[in-house]
C-alpha atoms as a PDB file:
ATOM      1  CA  UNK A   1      99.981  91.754 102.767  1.00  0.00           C
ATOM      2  CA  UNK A   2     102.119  94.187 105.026  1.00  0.00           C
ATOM      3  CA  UNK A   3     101.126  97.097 107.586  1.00  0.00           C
ATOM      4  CA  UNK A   4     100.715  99.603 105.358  1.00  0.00           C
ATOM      5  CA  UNK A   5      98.308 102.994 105.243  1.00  0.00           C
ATOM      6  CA  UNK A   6      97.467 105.632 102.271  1.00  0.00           C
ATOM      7  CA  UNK A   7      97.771 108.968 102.629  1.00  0.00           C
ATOM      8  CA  UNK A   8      95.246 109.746 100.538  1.00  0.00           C
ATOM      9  CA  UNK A   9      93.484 106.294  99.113  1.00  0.00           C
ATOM     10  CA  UNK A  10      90.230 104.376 100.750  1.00  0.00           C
ATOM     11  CA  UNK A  11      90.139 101.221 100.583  1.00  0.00           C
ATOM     12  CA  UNK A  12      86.737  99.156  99.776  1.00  0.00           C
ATOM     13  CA  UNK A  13      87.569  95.129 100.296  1.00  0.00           C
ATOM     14  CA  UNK A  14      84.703  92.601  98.930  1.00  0.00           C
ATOM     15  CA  UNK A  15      84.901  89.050  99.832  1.00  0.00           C
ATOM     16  CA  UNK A  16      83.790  86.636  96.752  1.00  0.00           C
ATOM     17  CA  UNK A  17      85.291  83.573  98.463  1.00  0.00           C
ATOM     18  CA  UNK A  18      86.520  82.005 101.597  1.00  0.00           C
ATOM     19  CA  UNK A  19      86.621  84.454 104.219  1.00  0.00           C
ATOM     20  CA  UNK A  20      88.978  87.373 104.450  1.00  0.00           C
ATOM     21  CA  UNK A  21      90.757  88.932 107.631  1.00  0.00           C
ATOM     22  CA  UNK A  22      90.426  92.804 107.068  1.00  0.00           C
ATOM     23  CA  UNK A  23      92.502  94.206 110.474  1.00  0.00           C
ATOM     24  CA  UNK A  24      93.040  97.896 111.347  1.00  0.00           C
ATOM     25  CA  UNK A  25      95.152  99.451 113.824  1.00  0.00           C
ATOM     26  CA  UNK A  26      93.633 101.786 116.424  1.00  0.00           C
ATOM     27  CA  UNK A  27      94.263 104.415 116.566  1.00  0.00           C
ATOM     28  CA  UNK A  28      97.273 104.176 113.734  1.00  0.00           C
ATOM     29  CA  UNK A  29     100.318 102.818 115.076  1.00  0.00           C
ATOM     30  CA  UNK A  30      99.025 101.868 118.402  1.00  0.00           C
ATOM     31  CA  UNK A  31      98.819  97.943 119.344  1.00  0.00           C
ATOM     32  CA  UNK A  32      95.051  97.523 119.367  1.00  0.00           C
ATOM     33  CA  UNK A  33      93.653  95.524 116.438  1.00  0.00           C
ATOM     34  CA  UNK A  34      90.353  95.970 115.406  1.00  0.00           C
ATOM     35  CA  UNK A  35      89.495  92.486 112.799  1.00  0.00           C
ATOM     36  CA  UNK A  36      86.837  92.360 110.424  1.00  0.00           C
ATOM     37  CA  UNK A  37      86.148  88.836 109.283  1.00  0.00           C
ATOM     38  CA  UNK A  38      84.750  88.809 105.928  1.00  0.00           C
ATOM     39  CA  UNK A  39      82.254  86.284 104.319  1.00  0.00           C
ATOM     40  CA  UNK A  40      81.668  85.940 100.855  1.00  0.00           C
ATOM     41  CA  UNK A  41      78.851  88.960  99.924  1.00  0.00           C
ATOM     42  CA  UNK A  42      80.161  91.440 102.702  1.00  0.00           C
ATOM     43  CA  UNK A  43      82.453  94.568 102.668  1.00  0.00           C
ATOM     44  CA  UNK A  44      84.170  97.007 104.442  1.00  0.00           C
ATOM     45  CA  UNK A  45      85.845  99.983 103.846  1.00  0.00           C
ATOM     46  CA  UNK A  46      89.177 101.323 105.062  1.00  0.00           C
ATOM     47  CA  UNK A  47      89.844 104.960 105.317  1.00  0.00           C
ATOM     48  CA  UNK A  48      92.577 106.341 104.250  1.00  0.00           C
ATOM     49  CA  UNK A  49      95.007 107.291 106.865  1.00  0.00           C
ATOM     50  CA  UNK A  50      94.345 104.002 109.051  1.00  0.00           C
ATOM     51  CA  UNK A  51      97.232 101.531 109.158  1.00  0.00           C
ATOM     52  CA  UNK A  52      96.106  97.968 108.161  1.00  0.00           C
ATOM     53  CA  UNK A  53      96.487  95.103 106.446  1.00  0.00           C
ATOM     54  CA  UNK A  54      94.208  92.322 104.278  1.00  0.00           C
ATOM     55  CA  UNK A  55      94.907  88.425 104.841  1.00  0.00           C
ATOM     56  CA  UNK A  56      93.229  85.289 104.963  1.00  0.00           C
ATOM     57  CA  UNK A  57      90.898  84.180 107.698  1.00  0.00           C
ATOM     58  CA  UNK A  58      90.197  81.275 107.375  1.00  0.00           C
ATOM     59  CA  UNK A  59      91.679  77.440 106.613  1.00  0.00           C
ATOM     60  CA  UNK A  60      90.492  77.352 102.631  1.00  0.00           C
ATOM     61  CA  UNK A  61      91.476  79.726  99.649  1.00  0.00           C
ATOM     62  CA  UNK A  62      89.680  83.360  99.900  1.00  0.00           C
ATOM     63  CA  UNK A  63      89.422  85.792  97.261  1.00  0.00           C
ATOM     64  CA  UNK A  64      88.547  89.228  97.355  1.00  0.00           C
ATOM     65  CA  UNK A  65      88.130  92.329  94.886  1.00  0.00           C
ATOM     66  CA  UNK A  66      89.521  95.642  96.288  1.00  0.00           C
ATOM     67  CA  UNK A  67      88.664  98.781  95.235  1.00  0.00           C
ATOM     68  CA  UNK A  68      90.596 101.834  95.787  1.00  0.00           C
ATOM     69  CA  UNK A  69      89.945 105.561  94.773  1.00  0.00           C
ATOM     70  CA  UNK A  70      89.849 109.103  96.342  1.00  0.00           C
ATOM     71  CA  UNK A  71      93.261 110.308  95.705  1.00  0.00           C
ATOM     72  CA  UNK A  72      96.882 110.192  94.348  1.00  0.00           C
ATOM     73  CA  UNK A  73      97.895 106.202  94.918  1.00  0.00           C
ATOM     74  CA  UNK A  74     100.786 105.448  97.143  1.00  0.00           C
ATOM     75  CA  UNK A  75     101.492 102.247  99.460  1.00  0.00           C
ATOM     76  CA  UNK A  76     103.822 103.389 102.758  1.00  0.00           C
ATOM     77  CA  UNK A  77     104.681 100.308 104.894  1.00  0.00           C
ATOM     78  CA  UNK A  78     104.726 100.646 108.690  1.00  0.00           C
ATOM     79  CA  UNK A  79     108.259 100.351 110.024  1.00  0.00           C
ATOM     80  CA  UNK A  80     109.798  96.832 111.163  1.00  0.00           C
ATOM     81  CA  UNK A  81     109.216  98.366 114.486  1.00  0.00           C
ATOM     82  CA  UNK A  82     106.001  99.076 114.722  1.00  0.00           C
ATOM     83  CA  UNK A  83     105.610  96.111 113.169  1.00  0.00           C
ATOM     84  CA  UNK A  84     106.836  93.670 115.459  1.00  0.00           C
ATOM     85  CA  UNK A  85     104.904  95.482 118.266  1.00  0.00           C
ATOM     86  CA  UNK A  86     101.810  93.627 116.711  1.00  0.00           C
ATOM     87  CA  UNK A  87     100.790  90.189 117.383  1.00  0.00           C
ATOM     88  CA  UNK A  88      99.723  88.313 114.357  1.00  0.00           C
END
């Protein structure tokens, strides 16, 4: 999944299998990464606003359920720019 935020849209990731890399920028659109790495039965939430991104963390197959509510829905990448600026 991209860099992306939501202006008005929190994020709640659950991780049913594998493990899952939840990483957020901070502060938004600076270089430091902040990564959550996810077990099966844990959670995190993502506030809207923050710049970040879901992946996989791990060598096997993950899956996750996300959640998202609090607001009208929209999905705004961060720039190629900004992008590159962050190591993967």
């Amino acid at each position: 999944m991209p860099w992306h935020y939501h202006t008005a849209v929190t994020d709640w990731c659950y991780c049913l299998e594998g493990v899952v890399a939840a990483q957020v920028r901070e502060p938004a659109g600076q270089e430091e990464i902040t990564t959550l790495r996810l077990a099966p039965g844990q959670s995190c939430r993502i506030e809207a606003g923050k710049v970040h991104r879901l992946a996989n963390g791990g060598d096997a197959v993950c899956r996750y359920l996300l959640v998202q509510a609090g607001g009208k829905y929209d999905f705004n990448k961060v720039g190629a720019a900004v992008a590159r600026a962050v190591p993967e």
